[in-house]
PDB file of N, CA and C in Angstrom:
ATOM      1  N   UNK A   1       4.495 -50.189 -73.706  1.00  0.00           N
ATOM      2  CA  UNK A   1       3.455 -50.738 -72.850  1.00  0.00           C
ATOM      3  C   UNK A   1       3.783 -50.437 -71.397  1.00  0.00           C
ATOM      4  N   UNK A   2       3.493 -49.111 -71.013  1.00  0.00           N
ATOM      5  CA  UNK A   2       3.242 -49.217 -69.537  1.00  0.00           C
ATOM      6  C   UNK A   2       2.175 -50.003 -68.631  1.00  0.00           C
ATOM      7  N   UNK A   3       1.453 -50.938 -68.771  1.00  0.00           N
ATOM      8  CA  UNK A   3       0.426 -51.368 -68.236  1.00  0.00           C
ATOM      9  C   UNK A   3       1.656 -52.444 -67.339  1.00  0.00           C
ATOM     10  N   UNK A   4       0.612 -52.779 -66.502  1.00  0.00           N
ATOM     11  CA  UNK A   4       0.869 -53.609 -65.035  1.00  0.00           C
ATOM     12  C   UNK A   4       1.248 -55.104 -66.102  1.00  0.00           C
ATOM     13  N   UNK A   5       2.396 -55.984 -66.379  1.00  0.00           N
ATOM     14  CA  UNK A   5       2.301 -57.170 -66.618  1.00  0.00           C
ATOM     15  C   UNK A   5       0.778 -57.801 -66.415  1.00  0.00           C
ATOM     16  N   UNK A   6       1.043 -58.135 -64.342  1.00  0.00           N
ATOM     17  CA  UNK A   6       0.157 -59.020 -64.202  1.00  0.00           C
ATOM     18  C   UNK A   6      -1.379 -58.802 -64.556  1.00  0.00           C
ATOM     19  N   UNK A   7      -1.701 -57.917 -65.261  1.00  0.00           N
ATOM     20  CA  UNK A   7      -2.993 -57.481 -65.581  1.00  0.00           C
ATOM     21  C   UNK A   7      -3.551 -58.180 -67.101  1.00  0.00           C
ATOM     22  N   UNK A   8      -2.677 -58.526 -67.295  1.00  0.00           N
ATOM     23  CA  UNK A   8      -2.709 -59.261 -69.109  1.00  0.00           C
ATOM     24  C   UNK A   8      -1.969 -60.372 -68.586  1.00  0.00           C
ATOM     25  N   UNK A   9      -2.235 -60.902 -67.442  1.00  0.00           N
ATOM     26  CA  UNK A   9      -2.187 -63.226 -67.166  1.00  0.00           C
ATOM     27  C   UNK A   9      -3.538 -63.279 -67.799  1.00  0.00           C
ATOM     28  N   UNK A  10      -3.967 -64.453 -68.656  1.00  0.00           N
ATOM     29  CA  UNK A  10      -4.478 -64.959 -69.433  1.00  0.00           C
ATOM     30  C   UNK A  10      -5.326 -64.555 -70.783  1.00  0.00           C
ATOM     31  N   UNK A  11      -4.655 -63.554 -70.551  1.00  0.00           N
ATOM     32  CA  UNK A  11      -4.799 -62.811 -72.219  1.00  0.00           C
ATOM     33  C   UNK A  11      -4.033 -63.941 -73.486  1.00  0.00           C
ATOM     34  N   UNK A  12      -5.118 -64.003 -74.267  1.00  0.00           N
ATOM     35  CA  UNK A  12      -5.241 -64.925 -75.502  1.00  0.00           C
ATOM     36  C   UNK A  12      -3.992 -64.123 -76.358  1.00  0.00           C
ATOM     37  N   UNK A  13      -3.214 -64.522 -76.961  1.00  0.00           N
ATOM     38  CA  UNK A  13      -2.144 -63.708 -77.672  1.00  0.00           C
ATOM     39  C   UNK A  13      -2.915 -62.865 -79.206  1.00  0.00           C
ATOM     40  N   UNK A  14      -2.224 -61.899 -79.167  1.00  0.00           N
ATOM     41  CA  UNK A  14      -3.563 -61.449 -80.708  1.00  0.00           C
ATOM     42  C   UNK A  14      -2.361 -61.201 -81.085  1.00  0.00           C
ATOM     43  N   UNK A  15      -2.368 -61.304 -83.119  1.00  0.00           N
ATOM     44  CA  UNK A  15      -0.953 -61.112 -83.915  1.00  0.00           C
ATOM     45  C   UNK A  15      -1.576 -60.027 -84.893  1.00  0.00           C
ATOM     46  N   UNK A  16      -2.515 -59.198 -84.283  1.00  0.00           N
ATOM     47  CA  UNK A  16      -2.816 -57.756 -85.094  1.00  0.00           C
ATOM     48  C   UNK A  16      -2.213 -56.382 -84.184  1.00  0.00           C
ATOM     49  N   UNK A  17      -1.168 -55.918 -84.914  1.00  0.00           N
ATOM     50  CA  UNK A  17      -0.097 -54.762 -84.678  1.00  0.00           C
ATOM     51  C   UNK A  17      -0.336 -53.578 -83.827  1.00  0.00           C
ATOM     52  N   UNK A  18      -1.882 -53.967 -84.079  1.00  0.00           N
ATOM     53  CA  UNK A  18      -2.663 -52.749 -83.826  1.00  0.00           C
ATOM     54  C   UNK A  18      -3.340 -52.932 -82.947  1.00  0.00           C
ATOM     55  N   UNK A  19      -3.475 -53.801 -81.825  1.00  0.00           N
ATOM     56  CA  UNK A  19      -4.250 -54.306 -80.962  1.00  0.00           C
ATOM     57  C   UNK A  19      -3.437 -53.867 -79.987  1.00  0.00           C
ATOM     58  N   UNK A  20      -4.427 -53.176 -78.839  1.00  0.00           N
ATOM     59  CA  UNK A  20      -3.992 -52.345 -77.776  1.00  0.00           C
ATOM     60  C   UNK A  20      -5.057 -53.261 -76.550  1.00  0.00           C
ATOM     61  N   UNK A  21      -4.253 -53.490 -75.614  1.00  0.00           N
ATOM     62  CA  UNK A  21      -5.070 -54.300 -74.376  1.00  0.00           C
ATOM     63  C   UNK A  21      -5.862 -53.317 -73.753  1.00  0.00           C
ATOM     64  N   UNK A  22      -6.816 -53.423 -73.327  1.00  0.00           N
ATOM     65  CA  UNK A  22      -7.673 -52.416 -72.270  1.00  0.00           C
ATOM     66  C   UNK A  22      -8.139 -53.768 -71.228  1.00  0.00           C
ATOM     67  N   UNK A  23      -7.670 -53.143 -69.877  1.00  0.00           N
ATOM     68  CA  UNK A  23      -7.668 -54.194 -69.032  1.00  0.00           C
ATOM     69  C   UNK A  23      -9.443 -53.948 -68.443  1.00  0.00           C
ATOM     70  N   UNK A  24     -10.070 -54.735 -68.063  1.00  0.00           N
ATOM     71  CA  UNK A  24     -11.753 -54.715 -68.164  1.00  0.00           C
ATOM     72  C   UNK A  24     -11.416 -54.112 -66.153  1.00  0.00           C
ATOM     73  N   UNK A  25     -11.867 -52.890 -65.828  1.00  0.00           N
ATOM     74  CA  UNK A  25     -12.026 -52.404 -64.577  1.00  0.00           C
ATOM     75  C   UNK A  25     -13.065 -52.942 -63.869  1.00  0.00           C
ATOM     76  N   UNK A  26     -12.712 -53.615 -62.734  1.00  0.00           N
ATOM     77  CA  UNK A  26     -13.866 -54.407 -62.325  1.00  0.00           C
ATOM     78  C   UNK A  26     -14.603 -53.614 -61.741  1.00  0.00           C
ATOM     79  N   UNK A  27     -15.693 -53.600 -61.279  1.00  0.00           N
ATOM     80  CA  UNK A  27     -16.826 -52.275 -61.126  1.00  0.00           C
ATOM     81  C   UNK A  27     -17.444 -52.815 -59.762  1.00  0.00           C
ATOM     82  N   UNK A  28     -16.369 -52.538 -59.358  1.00  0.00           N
ATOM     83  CA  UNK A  28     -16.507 -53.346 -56.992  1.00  0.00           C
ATOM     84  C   UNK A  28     -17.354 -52.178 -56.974  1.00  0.00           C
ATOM     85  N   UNK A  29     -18.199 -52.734 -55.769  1.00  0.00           N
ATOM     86  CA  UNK A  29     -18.987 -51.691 -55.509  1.00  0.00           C
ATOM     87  C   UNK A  29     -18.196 -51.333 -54.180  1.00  0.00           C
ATOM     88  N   UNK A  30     -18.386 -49.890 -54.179  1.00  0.00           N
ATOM     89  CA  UNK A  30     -18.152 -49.521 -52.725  1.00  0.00           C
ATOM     90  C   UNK A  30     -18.563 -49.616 -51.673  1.00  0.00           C
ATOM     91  N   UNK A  31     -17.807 -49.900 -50.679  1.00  0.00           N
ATOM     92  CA  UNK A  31     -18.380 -50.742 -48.999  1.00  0.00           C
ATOM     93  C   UNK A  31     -18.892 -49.307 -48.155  1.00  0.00           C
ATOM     94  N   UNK A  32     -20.393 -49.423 -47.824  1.00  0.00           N
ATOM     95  CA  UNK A  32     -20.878 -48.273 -47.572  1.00  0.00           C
ATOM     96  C   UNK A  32     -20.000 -48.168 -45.583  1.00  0.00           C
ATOM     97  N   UNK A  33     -20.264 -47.329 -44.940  1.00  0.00           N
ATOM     98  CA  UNK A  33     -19.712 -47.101 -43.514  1.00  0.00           C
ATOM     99  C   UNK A  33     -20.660 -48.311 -42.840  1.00  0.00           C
ATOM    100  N   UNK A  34     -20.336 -48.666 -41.927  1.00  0.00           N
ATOM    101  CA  UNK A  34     -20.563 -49.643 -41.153  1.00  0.00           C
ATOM    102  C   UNK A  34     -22.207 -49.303 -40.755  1.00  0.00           C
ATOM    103  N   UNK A  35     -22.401 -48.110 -40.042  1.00  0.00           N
ATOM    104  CA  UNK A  35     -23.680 -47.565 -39.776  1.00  0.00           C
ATOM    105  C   UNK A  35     -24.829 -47.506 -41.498  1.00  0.00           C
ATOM    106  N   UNK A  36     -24.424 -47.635 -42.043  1.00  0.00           N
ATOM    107  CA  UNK A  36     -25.371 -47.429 -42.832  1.00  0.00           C
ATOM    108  C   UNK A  36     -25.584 -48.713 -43.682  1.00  0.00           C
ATOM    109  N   UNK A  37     -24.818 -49.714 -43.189  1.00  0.00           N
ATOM    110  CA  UNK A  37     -25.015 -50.987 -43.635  1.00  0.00           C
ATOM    111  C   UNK A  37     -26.519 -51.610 -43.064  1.00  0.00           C
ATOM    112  N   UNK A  38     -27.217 -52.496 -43.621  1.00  0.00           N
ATOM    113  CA  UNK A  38     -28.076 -52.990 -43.271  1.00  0.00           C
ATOM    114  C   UNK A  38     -28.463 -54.682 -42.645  1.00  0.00           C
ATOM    115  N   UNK A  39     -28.243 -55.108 -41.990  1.00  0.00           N
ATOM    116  CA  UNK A  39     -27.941 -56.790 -41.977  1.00  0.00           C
ATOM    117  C   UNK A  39     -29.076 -57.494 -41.447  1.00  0.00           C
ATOM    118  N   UNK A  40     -29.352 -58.623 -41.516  1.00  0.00           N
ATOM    119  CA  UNK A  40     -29.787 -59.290 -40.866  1.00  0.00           C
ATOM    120  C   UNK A  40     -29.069 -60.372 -41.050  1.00  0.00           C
ATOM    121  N   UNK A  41     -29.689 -60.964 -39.379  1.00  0.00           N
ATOM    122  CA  UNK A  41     -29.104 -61.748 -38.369  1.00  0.00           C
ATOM    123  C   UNK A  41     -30.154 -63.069 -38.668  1.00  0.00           C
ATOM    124  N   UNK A  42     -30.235 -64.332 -38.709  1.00  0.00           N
ATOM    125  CA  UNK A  42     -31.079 -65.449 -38.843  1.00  0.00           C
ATOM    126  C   UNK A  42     -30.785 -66.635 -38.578  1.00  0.00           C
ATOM    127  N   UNK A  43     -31.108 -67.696 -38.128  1.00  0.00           N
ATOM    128  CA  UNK A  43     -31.379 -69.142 -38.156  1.00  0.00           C
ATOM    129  C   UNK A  43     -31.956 -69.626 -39.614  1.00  0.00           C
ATOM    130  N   UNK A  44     -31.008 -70.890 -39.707  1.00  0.00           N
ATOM    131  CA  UNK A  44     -31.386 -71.574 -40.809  1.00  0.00           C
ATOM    132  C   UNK A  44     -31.188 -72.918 -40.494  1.00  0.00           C
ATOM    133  N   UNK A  45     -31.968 -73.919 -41.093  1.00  0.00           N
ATOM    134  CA  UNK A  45     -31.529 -75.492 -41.057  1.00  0.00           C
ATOM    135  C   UNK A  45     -32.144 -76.061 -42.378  1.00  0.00           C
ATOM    136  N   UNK A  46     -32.574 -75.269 -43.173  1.00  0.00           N
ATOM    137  CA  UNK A  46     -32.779 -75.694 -43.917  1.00  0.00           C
ATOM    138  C   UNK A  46     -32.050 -76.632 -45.248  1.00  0.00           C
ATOM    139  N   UNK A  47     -31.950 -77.105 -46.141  1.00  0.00           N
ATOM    140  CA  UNK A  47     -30.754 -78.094 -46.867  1.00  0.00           C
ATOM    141  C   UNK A  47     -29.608 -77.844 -46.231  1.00  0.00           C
ATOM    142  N   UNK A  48     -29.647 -78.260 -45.186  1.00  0.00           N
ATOM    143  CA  UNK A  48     -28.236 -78.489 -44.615  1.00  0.00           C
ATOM    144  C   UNK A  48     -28.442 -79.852 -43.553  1.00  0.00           C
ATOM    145  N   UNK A  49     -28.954 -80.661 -43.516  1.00  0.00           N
ATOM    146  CA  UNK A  49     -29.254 -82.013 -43.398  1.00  0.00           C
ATOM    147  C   UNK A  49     -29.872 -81.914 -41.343  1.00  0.00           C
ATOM    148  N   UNK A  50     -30.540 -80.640 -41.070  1.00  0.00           N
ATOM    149  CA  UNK A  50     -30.941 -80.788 -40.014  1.00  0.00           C
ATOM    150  C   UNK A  50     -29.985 -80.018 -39.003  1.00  0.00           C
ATOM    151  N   UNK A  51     -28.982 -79.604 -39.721  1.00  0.00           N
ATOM    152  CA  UNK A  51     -27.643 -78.833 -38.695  1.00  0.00           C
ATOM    153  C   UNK A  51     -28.415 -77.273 -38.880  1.00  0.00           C
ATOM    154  N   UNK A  52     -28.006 -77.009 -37.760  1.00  0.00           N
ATOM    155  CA  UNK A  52     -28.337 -75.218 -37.465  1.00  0.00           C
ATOM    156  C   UNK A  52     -27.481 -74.259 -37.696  1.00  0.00           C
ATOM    157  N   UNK A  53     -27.522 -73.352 -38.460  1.00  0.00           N
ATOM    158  CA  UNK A  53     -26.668 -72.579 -38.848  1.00  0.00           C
ATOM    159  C   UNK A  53     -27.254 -70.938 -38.644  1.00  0.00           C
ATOM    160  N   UNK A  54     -26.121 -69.956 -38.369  1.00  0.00           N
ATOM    161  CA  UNK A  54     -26.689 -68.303 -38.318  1.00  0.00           C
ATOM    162  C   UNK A  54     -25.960 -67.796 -39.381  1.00  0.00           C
ATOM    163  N   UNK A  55     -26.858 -67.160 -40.540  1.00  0.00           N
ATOM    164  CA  UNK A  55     -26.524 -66.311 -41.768  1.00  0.00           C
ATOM    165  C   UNK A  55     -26.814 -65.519 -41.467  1.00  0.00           C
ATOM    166  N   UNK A  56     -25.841 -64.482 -42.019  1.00  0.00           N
ATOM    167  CA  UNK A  56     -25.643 -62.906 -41.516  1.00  0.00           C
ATOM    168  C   UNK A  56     -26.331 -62.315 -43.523  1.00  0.00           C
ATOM    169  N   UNK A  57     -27.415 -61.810 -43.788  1.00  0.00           N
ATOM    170  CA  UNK A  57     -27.601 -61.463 -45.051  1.00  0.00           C
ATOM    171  C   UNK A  57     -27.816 -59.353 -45.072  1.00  0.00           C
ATOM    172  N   UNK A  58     -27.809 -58.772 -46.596  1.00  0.00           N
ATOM    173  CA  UNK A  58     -27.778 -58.204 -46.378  1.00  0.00           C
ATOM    174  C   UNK A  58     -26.794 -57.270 -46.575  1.00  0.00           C
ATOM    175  N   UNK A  59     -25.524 -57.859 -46.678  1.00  0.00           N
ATOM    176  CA  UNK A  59     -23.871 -56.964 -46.719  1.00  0.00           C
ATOM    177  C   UNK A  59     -24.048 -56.668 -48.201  1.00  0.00           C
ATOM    178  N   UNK A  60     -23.349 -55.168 -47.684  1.00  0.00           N
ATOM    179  CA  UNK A  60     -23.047 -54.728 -49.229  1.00  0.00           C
ATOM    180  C   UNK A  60     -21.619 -53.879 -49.460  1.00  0.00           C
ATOM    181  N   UNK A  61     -20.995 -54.341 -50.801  1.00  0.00           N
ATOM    182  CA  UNK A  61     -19.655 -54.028 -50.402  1.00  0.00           C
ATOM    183  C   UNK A  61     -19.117 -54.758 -51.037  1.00  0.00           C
ATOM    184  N   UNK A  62     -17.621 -54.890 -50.846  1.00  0.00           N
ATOM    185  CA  UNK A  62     -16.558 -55.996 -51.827  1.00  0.00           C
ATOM    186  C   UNK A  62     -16.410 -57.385 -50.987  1.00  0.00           C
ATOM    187  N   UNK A  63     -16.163 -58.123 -51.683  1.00  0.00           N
ATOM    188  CA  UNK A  63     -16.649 -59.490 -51.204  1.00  0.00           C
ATOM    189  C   UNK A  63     -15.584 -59.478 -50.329  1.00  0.00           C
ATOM    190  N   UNK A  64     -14.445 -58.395 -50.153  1.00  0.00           N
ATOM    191  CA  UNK A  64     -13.040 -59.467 -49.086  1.00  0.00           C
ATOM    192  C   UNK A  64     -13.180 -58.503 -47.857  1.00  0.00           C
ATOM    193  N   UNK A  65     -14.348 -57.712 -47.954  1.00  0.00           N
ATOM    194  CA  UNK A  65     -14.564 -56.701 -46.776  1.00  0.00           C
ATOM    195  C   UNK A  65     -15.522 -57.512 -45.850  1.00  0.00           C
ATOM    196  N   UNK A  66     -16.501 -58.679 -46.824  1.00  0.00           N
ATOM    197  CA  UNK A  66     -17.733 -59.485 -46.588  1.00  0.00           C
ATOM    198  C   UNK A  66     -16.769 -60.701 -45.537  1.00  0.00           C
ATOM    199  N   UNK A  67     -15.945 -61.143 -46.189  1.00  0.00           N
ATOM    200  CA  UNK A  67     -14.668 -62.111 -45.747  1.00  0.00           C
ATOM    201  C   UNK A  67     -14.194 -61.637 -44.349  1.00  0.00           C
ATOM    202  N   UNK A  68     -13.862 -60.422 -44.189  1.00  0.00           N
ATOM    203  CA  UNK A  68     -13.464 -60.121 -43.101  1.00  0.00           C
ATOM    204  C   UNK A  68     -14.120 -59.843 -41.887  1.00  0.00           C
ATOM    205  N   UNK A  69     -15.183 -59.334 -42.045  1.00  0.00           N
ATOM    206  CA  UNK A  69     -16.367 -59.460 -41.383  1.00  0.00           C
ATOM    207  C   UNK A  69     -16.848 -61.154 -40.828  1.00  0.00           C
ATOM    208  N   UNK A  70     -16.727 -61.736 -41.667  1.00  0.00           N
ATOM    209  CA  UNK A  70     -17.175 -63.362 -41.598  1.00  0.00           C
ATOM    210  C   UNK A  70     -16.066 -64.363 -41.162  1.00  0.00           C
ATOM    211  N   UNK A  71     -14.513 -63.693 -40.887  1.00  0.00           N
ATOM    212  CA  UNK A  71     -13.335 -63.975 -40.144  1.00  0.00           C
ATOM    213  C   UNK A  71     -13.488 -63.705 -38.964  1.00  0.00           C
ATOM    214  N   UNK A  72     -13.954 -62.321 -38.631  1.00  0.00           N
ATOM    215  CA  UNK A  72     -14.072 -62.141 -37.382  1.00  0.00           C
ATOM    216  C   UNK A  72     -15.056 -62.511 -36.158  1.00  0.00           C
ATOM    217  N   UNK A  73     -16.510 -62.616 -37.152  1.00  0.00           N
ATOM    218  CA  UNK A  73     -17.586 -63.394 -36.477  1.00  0.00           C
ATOM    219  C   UNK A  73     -17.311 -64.967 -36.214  1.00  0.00           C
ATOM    220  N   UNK A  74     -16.700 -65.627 -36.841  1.00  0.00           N
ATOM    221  CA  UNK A  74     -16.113 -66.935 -36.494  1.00  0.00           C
ATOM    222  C   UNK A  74     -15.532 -66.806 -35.520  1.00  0.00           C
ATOM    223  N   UNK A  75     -14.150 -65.804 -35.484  1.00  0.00           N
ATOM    224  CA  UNK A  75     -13.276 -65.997 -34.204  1.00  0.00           C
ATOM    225  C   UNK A  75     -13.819 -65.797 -33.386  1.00  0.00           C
ATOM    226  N   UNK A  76     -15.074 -64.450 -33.197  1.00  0.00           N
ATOM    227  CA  UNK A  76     -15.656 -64.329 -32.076  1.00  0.00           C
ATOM    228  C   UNK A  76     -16.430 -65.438 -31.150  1.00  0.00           C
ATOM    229  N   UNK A  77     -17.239 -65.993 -32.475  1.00  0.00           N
ATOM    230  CA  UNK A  77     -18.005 -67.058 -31.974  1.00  0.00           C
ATOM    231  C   UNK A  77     -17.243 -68.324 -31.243  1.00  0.00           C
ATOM    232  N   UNK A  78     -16.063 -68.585 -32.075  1.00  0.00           N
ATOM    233  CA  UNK A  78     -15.435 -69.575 -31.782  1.00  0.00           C
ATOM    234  C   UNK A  78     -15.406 -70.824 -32.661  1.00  0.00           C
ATOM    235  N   UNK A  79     -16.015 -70.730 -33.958  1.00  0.00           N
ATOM    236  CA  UNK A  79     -16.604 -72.248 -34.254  1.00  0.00           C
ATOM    237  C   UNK A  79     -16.832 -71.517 -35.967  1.00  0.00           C
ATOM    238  N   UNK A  80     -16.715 -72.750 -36.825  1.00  0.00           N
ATOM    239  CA  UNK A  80     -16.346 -72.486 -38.180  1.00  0.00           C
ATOM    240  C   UNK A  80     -17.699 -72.502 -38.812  1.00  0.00           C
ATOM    241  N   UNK A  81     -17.396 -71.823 -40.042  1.00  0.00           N
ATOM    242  CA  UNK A  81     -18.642 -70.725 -41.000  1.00  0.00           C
ATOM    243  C   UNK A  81     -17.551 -70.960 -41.987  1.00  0.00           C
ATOM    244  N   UNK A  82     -18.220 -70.194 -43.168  1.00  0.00           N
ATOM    245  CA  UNK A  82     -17.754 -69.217 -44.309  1.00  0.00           C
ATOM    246  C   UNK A  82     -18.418 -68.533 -45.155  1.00  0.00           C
ATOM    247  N   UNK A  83     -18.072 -67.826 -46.101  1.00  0.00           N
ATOM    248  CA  UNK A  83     -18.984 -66.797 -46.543  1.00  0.00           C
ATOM    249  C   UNK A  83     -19.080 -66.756 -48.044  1.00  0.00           C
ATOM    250  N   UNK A  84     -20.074 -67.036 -48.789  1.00  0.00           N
ATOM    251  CA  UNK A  84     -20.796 -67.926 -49.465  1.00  0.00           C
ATOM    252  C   UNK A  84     -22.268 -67.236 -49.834  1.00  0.00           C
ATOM    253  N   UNK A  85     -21.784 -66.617 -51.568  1.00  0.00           N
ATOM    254  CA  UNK A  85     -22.987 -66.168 -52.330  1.00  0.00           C
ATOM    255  C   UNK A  85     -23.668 -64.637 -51.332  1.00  0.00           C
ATOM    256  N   UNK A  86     -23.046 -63.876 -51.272  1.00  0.00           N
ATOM    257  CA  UNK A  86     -22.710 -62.632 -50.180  1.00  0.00           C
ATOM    258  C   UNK A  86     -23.616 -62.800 -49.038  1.00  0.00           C
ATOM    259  N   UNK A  87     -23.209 -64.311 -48.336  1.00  0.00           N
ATOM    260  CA  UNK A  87     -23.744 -64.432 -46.945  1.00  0.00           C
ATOM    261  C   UNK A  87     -23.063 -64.994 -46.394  1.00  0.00           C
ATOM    262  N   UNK A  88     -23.031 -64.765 -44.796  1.00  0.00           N
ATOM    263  CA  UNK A  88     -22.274 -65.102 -44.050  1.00  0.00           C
ATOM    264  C   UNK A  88     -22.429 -66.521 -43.315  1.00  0.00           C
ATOM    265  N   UNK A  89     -22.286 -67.294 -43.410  1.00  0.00           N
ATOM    266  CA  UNK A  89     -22.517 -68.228 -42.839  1.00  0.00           C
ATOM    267  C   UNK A  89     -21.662 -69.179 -41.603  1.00  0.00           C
ATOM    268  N   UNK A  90     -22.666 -69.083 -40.275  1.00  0.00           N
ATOM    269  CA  UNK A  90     -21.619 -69.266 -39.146  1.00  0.00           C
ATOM    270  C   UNK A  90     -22.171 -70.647 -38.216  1.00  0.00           C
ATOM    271  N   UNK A  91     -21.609 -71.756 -38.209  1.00  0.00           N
ATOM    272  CA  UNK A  91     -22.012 -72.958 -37.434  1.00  0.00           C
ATOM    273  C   UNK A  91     -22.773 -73.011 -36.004  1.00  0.00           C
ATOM    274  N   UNK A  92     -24.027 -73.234 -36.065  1.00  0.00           N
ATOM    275  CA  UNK A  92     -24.714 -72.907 -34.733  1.00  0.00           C
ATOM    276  C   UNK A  92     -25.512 -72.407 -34.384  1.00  0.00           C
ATOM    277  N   UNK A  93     -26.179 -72.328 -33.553  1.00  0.00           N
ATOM    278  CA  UNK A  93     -27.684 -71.069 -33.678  1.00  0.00           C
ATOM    279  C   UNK A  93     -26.429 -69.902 -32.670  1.00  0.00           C
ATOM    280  N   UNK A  94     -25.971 -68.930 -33.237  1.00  0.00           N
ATOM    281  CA  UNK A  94     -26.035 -67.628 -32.749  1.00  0.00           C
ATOM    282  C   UNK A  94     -26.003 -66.434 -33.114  1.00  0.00           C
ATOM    283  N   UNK A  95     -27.553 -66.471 -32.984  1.00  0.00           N
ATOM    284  CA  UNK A  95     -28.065 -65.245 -33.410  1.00  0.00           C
ATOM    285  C   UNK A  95     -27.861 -64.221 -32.640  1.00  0.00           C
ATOM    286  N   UNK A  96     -28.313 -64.752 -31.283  1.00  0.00           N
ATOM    287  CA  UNK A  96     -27.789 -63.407 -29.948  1.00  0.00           C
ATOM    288  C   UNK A  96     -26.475 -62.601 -29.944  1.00  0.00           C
ATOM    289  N   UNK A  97     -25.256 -63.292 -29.696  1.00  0.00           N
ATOM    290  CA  UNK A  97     -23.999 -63.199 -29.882  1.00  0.00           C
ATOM    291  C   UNK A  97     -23.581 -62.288 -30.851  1.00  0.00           C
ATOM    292  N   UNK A  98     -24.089 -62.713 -32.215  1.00  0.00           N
ATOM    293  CA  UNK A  98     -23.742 -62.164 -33.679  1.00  0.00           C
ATOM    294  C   UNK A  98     -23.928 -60.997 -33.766  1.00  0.00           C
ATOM    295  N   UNK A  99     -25.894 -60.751 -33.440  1.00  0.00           N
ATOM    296  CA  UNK A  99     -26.253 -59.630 -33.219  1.00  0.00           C
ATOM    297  C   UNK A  99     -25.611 -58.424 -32.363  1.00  0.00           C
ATOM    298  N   UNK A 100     -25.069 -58.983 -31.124  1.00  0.00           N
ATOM    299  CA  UNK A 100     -24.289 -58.132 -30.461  1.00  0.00           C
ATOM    300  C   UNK A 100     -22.978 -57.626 -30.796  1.00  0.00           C
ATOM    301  N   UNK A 101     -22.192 -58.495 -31.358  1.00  0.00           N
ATOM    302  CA  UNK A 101     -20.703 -58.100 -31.807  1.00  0.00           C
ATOM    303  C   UNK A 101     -21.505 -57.222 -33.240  1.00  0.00           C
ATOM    304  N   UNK A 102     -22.135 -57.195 -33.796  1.00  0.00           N
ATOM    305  CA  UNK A 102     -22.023 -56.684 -35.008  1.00  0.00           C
ATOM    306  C   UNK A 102     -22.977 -55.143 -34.912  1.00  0.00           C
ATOM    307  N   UNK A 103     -23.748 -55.235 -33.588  1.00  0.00           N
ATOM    308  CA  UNK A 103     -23.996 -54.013 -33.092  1.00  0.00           C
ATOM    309  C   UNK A 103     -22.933 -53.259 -32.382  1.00  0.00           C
ATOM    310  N   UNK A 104     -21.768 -53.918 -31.902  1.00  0.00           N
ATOM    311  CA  UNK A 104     -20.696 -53.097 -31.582  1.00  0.00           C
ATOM    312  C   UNK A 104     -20.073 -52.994 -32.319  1.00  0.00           C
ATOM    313  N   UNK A 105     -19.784 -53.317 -33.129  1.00  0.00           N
ATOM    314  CA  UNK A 105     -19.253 -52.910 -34.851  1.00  0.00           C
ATOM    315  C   UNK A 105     -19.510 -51.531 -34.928  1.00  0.00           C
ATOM    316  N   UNK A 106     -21.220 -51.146 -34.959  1.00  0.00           N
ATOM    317  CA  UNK A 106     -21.328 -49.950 -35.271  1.00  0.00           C
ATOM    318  C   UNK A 106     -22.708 -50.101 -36.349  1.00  0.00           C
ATOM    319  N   UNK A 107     -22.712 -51.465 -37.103  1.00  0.00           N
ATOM    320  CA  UNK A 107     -23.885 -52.012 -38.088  1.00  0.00           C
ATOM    321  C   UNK A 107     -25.378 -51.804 -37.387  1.00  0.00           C
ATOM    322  N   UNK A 108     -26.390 -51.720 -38.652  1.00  0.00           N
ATOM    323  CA  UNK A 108     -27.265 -51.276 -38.103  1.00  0.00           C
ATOM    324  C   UNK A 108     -27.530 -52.952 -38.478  1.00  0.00           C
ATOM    325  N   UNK A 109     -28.794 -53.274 -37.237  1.00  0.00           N
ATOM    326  CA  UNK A 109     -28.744 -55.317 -37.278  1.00  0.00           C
ATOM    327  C   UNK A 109     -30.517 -55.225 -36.994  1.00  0.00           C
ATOM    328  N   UNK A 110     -31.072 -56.303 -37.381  1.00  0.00           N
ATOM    329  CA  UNK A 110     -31.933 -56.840 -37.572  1.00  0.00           C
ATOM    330  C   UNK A 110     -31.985 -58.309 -36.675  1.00  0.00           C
ATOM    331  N   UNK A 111     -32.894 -58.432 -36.103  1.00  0.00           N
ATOM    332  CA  UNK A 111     -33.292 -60.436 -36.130  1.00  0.00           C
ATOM    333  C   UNK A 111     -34.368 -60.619 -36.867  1.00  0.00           C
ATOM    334  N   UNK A 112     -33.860 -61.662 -37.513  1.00  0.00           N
ATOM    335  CA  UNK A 112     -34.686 -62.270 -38.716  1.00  0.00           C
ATOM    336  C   UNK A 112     -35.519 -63.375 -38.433  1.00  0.00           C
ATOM    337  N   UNK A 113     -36.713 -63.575 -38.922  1.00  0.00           N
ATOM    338  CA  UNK A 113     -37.225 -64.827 -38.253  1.00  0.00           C
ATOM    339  C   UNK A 113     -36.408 -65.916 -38.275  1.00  0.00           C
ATOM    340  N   UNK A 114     -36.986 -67.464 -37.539  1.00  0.00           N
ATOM    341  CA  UNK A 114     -36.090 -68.498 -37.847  1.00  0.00           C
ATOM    342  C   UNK A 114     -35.847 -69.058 -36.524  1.00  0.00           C
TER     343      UNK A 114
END
């Protein structure tokens, strides 16, 4: 068995001789270049008890590329989010701000109604 240990953590034990593991390849999609990404920028208050919030929707890519993106728009902004069902979600109305750091990114950006 050359396979990676940690690739078979919670593998069910099988007692047939003949049973060969095939580890299931997760099928990430690839994170397109920054420019050819598509986003929008928005206001929301909706079920969130009247608080204002800016979701970044739209990202496409692996969720810890989505994460990092949504690390850095926090720090920029200053003020806590997280990123949640592949959207970004950042405390506050800033849409202006967002839009701008993520046009210097290189992303192609949108404002969304709201």
């Amino acid at each position: 068995m050359s396979e990676d240990w940690k690739k078979r953590l919670g593998m069910v034990y099988s007692s047939n001789p003949d049973y060969n593991y095939e580890a299931d390849d997760e099928n990430l999609e690839e994170t397109p270049e920054n420019n050819k990404q598509d986003l929008r920028v928005l206001r929301d208050s909706k079920k969130r008890k009247g608080k204002t919030v800016t979701l970044v929707t739209g990202f496409i890519g692996h969720d810890d590329d989505l994460k990092e993106l949504g690390k850095l728009l926090k720090t920029k902004c200053g003020v806590g989010g997280t990123v949640k069902d592949g959207e970004i979600i950042i405390q506050g109305d800033f849409r202006d701000k967002i839009y701008d750091i993520l046009k210097s990114e290189g992303y192609k950006v949108k404002k969304a109604g709201g």
